[in-house]
N, C-alpha and C. Protein backbone atom coordinates (compact mmCIF):
# COMPACT_ATOMS: atom_id res chain seq x y z
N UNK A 1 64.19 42.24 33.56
CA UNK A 1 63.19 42.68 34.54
C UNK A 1 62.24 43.70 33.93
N UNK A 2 62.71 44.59 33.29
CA UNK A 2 62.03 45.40 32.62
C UNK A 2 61.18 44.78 31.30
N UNK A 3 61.48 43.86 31.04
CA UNK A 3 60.57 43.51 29.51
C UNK A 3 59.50 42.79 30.45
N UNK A 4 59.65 41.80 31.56
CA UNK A 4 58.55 41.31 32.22
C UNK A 4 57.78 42.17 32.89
N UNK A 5 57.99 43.42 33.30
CA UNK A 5 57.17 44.51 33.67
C UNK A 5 55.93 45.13 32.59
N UNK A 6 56.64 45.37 31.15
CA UNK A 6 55.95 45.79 30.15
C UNK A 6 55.35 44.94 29.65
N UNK A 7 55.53 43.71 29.96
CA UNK A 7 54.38 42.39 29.56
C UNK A 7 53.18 42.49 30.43
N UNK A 8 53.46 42.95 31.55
CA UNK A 8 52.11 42.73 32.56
C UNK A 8 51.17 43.42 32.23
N UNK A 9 50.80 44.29 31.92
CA UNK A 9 49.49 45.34 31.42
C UNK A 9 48.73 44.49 30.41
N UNK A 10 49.64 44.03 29.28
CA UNK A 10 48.57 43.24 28.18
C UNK A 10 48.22 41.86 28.99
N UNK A 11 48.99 41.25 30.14
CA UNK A 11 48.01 40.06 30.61
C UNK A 11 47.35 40.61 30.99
N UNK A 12 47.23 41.38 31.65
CA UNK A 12 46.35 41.88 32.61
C UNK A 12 44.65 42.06 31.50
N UNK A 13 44.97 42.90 30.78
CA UNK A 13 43.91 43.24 29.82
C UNK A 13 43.59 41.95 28.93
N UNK A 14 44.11 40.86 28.66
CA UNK A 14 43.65 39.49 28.68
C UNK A 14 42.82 38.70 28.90
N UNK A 15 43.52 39.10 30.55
CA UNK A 15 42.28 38.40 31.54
C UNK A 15 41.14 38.72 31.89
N UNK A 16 41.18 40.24 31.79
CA UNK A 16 39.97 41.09 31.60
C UNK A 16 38.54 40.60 30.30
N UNK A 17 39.34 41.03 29.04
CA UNK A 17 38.70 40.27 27.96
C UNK A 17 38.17 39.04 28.18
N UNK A 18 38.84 38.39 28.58
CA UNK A 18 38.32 36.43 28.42
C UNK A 18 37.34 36.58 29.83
N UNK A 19 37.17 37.39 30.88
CA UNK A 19 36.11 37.60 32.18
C UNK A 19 34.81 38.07 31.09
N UNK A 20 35.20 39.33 30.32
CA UNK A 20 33.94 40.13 29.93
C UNK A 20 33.38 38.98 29.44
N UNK A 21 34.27 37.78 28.16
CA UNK A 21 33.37 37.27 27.42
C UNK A 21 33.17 35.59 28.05
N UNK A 22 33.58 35.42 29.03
CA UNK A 22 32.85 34.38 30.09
C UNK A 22 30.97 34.94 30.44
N UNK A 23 31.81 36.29 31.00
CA UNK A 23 30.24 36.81 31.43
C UNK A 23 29.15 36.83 30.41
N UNK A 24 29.69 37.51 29.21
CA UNK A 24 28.38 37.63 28.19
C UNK A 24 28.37 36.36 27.47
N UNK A 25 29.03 34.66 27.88
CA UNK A 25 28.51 33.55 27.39
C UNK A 25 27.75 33.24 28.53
N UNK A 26 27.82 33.34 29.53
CA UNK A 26 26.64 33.04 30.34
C UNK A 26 25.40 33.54 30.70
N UNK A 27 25.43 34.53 29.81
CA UNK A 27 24.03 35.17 29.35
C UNK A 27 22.51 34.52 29.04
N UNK A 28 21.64 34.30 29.83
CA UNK A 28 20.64 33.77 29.54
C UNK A 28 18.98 34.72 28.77
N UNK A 29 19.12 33.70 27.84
CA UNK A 29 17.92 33.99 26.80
C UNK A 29 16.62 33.56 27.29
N UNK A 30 15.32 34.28 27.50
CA UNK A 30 14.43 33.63 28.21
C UNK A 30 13.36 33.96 27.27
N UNK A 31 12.77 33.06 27.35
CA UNK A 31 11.11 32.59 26.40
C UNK A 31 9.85 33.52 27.54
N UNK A 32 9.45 34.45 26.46
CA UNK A 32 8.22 34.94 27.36
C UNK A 32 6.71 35.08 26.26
N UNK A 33 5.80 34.51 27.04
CA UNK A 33 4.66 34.13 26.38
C UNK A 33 4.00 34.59 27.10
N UNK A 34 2.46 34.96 26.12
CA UNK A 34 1.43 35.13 26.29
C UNK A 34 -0.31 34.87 26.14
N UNK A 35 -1.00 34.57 26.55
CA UNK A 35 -2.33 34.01 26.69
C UNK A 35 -2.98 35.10 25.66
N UNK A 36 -3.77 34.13 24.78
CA UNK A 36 -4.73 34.61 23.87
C UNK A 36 -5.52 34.31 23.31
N UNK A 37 -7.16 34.77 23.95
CA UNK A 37 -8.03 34.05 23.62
C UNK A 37 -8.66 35.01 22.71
N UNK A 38 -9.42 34.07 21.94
CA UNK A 38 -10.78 35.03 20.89
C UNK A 38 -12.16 34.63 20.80
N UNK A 39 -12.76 35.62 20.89
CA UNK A 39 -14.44 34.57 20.60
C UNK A 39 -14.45 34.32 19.54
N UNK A 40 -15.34 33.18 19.22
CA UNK A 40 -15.67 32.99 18.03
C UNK A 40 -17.52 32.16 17.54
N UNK A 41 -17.74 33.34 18.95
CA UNK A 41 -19.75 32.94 19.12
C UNK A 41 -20.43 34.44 18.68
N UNK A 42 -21.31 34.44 18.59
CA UNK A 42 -22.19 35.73 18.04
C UNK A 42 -22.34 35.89 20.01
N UNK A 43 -22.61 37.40 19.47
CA UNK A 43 -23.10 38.22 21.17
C UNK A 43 -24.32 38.08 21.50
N UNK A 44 -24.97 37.66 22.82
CA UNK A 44 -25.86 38.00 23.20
C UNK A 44 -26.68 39.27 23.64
N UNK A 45 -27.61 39.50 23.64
CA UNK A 45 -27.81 40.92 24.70
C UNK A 45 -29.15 40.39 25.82
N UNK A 46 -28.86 41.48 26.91
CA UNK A 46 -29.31 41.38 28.03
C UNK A 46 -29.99 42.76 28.57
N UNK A 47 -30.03 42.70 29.71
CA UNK A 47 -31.01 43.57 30.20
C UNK A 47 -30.08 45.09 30.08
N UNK A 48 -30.61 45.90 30.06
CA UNK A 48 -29.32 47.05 29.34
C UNK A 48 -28.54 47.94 30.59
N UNK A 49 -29.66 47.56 31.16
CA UNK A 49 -29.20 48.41 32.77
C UNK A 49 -27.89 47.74 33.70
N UNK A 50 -27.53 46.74 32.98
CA UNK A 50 -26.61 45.85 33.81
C UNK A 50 -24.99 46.35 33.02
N UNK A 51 -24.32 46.26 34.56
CA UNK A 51 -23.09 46.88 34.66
C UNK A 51 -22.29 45.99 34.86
N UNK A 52 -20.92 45.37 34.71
CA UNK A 52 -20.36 44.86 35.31
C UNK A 52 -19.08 44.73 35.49
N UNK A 53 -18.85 45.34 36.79
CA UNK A 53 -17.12 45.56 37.23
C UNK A 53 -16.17 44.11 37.57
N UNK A 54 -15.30 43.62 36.78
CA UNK A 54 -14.23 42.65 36.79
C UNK A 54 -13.43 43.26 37.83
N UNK A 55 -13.23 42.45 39.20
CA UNK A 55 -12.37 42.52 39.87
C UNK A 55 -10.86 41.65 39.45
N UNK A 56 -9.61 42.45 40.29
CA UNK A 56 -8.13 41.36 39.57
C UNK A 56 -8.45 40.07 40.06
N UNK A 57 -8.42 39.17 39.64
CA UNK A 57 -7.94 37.54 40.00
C UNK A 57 -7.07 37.70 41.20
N UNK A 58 -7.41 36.35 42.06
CA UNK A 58 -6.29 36.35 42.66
C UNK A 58 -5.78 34.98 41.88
N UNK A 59 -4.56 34.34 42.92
CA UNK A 59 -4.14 32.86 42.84
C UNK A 59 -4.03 32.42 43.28
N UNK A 60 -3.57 31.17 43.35
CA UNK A 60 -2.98 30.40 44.48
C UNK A 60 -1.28 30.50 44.26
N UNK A 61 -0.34 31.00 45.32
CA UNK A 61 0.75 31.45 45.47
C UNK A 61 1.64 30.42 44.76
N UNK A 62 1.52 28.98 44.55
CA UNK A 62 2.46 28.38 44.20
C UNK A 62 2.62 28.56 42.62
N UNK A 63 1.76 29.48 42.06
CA UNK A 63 1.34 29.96 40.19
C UNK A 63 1.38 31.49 40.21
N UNK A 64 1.51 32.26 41.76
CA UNK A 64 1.64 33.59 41.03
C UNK A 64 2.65 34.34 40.16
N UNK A 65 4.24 33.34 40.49
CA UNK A 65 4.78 34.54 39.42
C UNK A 65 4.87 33.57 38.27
N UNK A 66 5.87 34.33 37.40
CA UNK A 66 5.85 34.48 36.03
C UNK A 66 6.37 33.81 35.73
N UNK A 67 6.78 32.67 36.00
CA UNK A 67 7.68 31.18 35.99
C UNK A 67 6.65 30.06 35.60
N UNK A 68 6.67 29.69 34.59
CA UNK A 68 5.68 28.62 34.07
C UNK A 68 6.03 27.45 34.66
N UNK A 69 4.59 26.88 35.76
CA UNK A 69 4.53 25.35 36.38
C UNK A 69 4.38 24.88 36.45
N UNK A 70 5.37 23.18 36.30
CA UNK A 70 5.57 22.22 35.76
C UNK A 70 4.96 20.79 36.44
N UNK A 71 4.30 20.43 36.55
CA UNK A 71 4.27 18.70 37.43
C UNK A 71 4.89 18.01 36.72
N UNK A 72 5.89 17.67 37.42
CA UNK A 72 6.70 16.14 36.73
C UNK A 72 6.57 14.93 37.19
N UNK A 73 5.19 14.77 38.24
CA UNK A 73 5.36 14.05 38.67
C UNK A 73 4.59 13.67 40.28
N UNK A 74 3.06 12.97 40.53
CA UNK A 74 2.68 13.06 41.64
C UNK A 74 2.53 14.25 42.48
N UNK A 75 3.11 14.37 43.58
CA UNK A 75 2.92 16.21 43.91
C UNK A 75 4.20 16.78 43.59
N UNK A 76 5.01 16.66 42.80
CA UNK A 76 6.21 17.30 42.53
C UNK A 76 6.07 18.36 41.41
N UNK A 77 6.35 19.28 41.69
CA UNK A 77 6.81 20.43 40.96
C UNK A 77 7.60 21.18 40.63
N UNK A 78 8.04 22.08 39.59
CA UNK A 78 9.09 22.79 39.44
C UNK A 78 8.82 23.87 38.50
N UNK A 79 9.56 24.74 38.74
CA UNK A 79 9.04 26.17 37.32
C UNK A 79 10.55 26.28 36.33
N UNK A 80 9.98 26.40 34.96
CA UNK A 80 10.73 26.52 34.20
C UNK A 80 11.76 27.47 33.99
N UNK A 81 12.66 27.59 34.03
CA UNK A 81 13.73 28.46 34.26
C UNK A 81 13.85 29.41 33.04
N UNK A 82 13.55 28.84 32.13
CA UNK A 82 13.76 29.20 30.73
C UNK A 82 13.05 30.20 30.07
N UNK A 83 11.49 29.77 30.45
CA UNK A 83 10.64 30.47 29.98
C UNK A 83 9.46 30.47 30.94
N UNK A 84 8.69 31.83 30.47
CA UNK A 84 8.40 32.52 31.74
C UNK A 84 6.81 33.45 31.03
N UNK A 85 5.98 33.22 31.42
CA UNK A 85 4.54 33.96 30.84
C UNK A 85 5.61 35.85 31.00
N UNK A 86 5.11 36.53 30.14
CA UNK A 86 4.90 38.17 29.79
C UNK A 86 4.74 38.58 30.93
N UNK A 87 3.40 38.80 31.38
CA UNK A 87 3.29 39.11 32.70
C UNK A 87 2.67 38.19 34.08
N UNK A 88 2.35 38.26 34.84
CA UNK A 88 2.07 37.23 35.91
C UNK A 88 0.53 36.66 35.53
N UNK A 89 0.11 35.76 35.74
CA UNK A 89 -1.17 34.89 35.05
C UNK A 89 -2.56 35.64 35.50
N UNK A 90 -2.27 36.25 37.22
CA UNK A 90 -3.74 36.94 37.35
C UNK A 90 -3.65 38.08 36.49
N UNK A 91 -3.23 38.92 36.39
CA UNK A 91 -3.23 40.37 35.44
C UNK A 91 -3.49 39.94 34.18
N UNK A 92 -3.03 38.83 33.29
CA UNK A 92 -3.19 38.43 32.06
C UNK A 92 -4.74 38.03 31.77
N UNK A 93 -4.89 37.06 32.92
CA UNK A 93 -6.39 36.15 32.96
C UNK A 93 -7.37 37.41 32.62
N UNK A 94 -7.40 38.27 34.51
CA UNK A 94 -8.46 39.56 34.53
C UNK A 94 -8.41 40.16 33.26
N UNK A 95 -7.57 40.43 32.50
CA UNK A 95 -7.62 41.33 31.07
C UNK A 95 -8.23 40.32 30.04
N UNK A 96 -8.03 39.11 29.80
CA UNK A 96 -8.40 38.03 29.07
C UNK A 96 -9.86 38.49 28.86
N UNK A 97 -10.44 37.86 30.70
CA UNK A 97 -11.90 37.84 30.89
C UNK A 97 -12.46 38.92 30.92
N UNK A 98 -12.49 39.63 31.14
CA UNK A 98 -13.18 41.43 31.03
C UNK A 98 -12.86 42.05 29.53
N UNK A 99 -12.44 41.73 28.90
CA UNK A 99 -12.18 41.48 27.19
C UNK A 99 -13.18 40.43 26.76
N UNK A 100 -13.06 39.23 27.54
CA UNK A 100 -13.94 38.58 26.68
C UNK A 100 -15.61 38.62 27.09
N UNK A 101 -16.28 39.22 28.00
CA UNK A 101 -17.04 39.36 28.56
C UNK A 101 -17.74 40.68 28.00
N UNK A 102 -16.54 41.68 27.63
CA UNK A 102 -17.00 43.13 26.84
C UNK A 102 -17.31 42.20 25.72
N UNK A 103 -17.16 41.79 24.83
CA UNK A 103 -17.59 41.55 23.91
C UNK A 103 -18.75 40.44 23.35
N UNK A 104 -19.06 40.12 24.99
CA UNK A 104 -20.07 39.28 24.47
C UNK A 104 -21.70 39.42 24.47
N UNK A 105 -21.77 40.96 24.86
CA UNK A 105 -23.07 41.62 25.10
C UNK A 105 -23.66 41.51 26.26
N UNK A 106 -23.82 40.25 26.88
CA UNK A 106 -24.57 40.12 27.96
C UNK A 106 -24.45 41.36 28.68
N UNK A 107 -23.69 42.54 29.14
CA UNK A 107 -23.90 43.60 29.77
C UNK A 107 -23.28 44.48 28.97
N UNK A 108 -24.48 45.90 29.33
CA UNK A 108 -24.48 47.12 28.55
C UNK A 108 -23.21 47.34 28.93
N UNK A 109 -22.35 46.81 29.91
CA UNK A 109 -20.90 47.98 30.06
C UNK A 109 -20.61 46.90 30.71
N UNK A 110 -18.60 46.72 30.66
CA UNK A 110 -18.15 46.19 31.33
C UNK A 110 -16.80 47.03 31.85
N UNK A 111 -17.04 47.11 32.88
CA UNK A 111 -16.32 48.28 33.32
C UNK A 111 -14.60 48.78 33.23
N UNK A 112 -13.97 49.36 32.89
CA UNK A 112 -12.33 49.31 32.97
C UNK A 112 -11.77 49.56 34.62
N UNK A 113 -10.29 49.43 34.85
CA UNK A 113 -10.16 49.21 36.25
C UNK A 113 -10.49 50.81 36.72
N UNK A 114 -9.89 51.73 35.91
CA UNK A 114 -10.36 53.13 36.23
C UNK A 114 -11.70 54.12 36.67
N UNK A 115 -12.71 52.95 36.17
CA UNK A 115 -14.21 53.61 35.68
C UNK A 115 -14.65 54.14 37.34
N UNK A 116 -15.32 54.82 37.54
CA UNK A 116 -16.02 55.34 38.66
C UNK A 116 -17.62 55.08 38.88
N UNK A 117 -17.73 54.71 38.00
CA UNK A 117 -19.31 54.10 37.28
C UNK A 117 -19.44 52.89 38.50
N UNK A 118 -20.99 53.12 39.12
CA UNK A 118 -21.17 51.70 40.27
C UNK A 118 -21.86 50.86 39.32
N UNK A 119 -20.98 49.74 39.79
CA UNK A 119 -21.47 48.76 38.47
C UNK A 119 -22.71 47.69 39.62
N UNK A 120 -23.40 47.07 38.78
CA UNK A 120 -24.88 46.38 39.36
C UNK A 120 -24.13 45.22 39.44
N UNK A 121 -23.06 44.60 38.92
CA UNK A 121 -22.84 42.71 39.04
C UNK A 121 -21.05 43.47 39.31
N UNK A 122 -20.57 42.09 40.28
CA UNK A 122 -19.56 42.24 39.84
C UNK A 122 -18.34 40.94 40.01
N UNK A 123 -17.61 40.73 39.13
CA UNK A 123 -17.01 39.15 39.12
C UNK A 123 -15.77 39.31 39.84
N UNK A 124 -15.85 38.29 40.70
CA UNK A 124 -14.14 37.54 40.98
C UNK A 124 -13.84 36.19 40.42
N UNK A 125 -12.54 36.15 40.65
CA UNK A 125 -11.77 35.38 40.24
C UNK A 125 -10.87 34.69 40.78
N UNK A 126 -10.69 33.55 41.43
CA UNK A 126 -9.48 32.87 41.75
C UNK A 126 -8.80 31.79 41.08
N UNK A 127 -7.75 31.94 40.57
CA UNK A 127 -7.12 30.72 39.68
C UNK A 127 -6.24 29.85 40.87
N UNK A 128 -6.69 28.60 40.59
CA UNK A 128 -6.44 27.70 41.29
C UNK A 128 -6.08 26.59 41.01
N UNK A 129 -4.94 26.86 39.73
CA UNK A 129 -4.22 26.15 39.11
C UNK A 129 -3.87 26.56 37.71
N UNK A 130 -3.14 26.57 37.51
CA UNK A 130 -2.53 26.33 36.01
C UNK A 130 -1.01 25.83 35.56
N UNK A 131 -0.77 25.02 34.97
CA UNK A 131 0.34 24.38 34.90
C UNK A 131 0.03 23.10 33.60
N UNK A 132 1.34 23.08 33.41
CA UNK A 132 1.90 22.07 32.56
C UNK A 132 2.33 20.50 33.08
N UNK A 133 1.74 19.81 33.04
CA UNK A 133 1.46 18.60 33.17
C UNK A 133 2.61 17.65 32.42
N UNK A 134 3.75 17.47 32.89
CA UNK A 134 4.95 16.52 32.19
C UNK A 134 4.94 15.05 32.74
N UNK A 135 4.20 15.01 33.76
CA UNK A 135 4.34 13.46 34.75
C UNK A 135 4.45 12.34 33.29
N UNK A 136 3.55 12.75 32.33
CA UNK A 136 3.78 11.44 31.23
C UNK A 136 4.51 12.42 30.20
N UNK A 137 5.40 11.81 29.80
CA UNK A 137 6.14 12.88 28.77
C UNK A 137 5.86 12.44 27.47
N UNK A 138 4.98 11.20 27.47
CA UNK A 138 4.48 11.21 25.83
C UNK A 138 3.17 11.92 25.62
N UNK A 139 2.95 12.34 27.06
CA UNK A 139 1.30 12.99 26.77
C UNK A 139 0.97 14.15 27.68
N UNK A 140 1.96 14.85 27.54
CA UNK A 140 2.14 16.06 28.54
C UNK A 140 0.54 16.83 28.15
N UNK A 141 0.20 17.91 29.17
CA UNK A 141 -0.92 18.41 28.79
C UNK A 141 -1.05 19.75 29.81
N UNK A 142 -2.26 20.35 28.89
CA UNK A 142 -1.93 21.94 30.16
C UNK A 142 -3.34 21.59 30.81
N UNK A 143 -3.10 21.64 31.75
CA UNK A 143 -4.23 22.30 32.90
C UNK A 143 -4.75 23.56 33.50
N UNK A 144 -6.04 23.64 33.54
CA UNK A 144 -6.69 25.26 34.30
C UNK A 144 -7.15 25.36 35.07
N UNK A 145 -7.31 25.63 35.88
CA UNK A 145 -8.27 25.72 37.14
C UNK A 145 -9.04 27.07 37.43
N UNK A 146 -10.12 27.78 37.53
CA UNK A 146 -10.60 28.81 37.96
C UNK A 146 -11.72 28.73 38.39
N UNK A 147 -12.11 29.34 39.93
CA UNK A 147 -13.37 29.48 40.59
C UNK A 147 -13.70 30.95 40.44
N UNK A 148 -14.98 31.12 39.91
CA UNK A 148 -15.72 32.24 39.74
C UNK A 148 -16.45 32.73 41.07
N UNK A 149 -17.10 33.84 41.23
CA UNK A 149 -18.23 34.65 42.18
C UNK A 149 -18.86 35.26 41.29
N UNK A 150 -19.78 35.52 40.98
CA UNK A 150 -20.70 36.35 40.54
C UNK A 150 -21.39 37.35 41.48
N UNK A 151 -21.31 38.38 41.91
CA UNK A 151 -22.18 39.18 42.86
C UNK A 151 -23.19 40.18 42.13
N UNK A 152 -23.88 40.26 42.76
CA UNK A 152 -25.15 41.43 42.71
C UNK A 152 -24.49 42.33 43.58
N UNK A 153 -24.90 43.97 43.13
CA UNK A 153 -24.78 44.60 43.73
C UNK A 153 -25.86 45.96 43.92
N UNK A 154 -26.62 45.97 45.61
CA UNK A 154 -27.56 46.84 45.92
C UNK A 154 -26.84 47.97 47.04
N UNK A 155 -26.69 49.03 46.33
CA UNK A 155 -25.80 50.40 47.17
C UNK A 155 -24.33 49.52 47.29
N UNK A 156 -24.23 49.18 49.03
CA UNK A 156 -23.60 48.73 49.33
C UNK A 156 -23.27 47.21 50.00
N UNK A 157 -24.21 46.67 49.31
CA UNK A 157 -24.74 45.28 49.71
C UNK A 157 -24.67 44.41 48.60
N UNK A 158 -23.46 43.59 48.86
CA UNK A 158 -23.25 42.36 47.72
C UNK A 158 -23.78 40.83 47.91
N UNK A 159 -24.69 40.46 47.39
CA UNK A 159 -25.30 39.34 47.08
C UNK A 159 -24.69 37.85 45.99
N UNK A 160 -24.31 37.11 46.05
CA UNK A 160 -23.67 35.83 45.72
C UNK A 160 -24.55 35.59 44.64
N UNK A 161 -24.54 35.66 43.42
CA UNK A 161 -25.75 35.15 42.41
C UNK A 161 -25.16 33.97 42.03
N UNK A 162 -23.91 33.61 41.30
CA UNK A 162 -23.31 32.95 40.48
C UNK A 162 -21.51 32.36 41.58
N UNK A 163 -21.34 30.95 41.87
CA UNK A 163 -20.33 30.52 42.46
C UNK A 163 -20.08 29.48 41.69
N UNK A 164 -19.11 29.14 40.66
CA UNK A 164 -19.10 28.07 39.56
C UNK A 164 -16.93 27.68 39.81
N UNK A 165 -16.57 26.79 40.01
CA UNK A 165 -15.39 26.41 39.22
C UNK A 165 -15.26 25.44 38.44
N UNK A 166 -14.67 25.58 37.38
CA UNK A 166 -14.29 25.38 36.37
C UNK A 166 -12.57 24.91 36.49
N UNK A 167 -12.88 23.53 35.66
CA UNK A 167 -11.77 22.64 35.49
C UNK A 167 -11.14 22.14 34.14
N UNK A 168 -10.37 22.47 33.36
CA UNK A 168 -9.89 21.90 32.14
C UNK A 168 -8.62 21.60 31.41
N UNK A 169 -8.39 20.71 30.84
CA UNK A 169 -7.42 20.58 30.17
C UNK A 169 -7.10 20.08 29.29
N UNK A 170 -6.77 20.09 28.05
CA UNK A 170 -6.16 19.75 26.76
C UNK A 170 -4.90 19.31 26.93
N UNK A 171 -4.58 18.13 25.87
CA UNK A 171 -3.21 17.62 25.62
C UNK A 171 -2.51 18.52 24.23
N UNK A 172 -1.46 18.49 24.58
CA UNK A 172 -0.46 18.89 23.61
C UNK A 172 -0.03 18.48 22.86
N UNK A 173 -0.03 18.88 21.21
CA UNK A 173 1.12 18.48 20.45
C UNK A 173 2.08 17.85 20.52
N UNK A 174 2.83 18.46 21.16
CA UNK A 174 4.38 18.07 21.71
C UNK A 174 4.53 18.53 22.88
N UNK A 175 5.61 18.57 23.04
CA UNK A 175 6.52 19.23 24.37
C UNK A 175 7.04 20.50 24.26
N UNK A 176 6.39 21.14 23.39
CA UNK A 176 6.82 22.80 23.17
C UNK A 176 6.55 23.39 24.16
N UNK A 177 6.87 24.79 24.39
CA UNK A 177 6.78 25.92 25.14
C UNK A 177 5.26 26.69 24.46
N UNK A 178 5.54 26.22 22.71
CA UNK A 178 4.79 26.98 21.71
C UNK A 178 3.08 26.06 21.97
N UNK A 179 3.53 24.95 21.94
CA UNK A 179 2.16 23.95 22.13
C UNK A 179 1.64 23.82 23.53
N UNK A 180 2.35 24.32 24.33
CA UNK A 180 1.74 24.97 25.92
C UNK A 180 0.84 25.86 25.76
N UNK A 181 1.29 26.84 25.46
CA UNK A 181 0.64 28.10 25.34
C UNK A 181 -0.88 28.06 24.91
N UNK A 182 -0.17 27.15 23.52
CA UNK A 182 -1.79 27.27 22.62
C UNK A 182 -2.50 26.50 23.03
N UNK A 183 -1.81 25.14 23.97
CA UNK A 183 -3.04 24.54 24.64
C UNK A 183 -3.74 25.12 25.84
N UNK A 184 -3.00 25.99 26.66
CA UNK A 184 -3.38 26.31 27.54
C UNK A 184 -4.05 27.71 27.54
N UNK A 185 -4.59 28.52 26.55
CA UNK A 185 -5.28 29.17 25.90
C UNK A 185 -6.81 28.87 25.29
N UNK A 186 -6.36 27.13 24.89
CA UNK A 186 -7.76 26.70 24.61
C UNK A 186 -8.10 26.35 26.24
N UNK A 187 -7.68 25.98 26.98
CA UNK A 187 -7.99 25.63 28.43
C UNK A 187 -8.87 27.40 28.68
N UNK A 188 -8.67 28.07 28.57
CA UNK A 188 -9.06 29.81 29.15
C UNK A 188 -10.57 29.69 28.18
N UNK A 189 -10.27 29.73 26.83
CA UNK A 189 -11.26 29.96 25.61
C UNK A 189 -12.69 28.79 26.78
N UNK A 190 -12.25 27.93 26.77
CA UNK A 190 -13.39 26.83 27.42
C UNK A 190 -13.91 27.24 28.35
N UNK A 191 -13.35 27.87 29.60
CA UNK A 191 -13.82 28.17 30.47
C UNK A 191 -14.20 29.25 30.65
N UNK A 192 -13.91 30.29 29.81
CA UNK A 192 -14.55 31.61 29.12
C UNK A 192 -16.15 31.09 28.82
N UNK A 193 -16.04 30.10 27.75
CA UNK A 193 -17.22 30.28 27.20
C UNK A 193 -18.45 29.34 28.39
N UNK A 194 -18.11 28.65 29.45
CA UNK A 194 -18.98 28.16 29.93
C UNK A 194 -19.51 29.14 30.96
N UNK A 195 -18.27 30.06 31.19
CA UNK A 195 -18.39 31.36 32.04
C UNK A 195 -19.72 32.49 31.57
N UNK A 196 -19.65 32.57 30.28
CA UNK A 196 -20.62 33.11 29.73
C UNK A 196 -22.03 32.74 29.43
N UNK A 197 -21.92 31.28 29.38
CA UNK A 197 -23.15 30.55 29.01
C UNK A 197 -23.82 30.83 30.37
N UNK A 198 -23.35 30.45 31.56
CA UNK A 198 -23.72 30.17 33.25
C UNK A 198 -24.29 31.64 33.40
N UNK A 199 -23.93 32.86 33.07
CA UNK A 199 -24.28 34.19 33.32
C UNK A 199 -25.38 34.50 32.10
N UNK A 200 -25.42 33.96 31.35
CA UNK A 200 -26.68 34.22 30.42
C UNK A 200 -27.81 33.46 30.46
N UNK A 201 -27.39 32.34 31.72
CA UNK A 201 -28.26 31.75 31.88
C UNK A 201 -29.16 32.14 33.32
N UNK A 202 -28.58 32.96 33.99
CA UNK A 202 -28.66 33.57 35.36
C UNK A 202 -29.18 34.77 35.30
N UNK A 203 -28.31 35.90 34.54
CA UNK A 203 -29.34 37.08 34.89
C UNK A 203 -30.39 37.35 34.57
């Protein structure tokens, strides 16, 4: 009776061990990516007096979080469990485009979210799609969707100059996570640059 007593502590601590390392095999590793575009056009310049404050993007709710989404299929969807954008797609986009917009001259200033400065134009954004396209799995492809506003702005009176959406998508390499990304980056780069052309052609 007594030797089966002094056995029980080490099962005990056994069972413990083989729980901890159940738990830390079911540990999940998750893929997190990020959008990155670059110009690669010479800058324009424009009238110098022009300001322009980038408002956040919104989305459409079925793409706001950070779960990359999938069509497999007609209206069927699903988000990848695995891997998951850095941060949520409007915060990424708005930083994308107000990055790529600072650098393309068309306005003397493009404003940061902090600035106090009243800016003369100012852009929205709604993304209204983005996702990975699996319905054909030999020819998967990323898709973009974004509708622009362009406003004027007098004191306190905003005027509609510029209302454009923009539709695109590139096929992929493969079926990577890695060949998502980069396709769906050139999807942003495209609609960046027609974004810019449409406003240099306007103000």
């Amino acid at each position: 009776m007594k030797a089966a007593l002094k056995k029980t502590p080490v099962l005990v601590f056994s069972v413990i061990l083989f729980s901890a390392g159940c738990l830390q095999h079911k540990a999940v590793l998750k893929g997190r990516f990020l959008l990155d575009v670059q110009r690669d056009s010479r800058s324009v310049q424009t009238t110098p007096e022009s300001i322009l404050a980038v408002q956040p993007f919104s989305i459409a709710p079925a793409f706001a979080n950070k779960g990359i989404v999938l069509r497999t299929g007609g209206n069927q969807y699903e988000s990848d469990f695995y891997n998951e954008y850095f941060i949520s797609p409007a915060p990424m986009m708005t930083e994308q485009t107000r990055r790529w917009l600072s650098e393309s001259g068309l306005f003397a200033q493009v404003l940061l979210p902090v600035s106090s400065v009243e800016p003369t134009h100012v852009l929205e954004g709604h993304i209204q799609q983005i996702v990975l396209d699996s319905s054909d799995l030999d020819a998967p492809r990323a898709e973009l969707k974004i509708a622009f506003f362009l406003l004027e702005q007098h004191k306190r009176d905003r005027t509609v100059r510029i209302q454009q959406t923009y539709s695109v998508s590139h096929a992929m390499e493969s079926g990577s996570m890695q060949d998502y990304m980069a396709a769906q980056s050139r999807c942003l780069r495209d609609i960046l640059a027609k974004l810019e052309s449409d406003l240099a052609s306007n103000l």
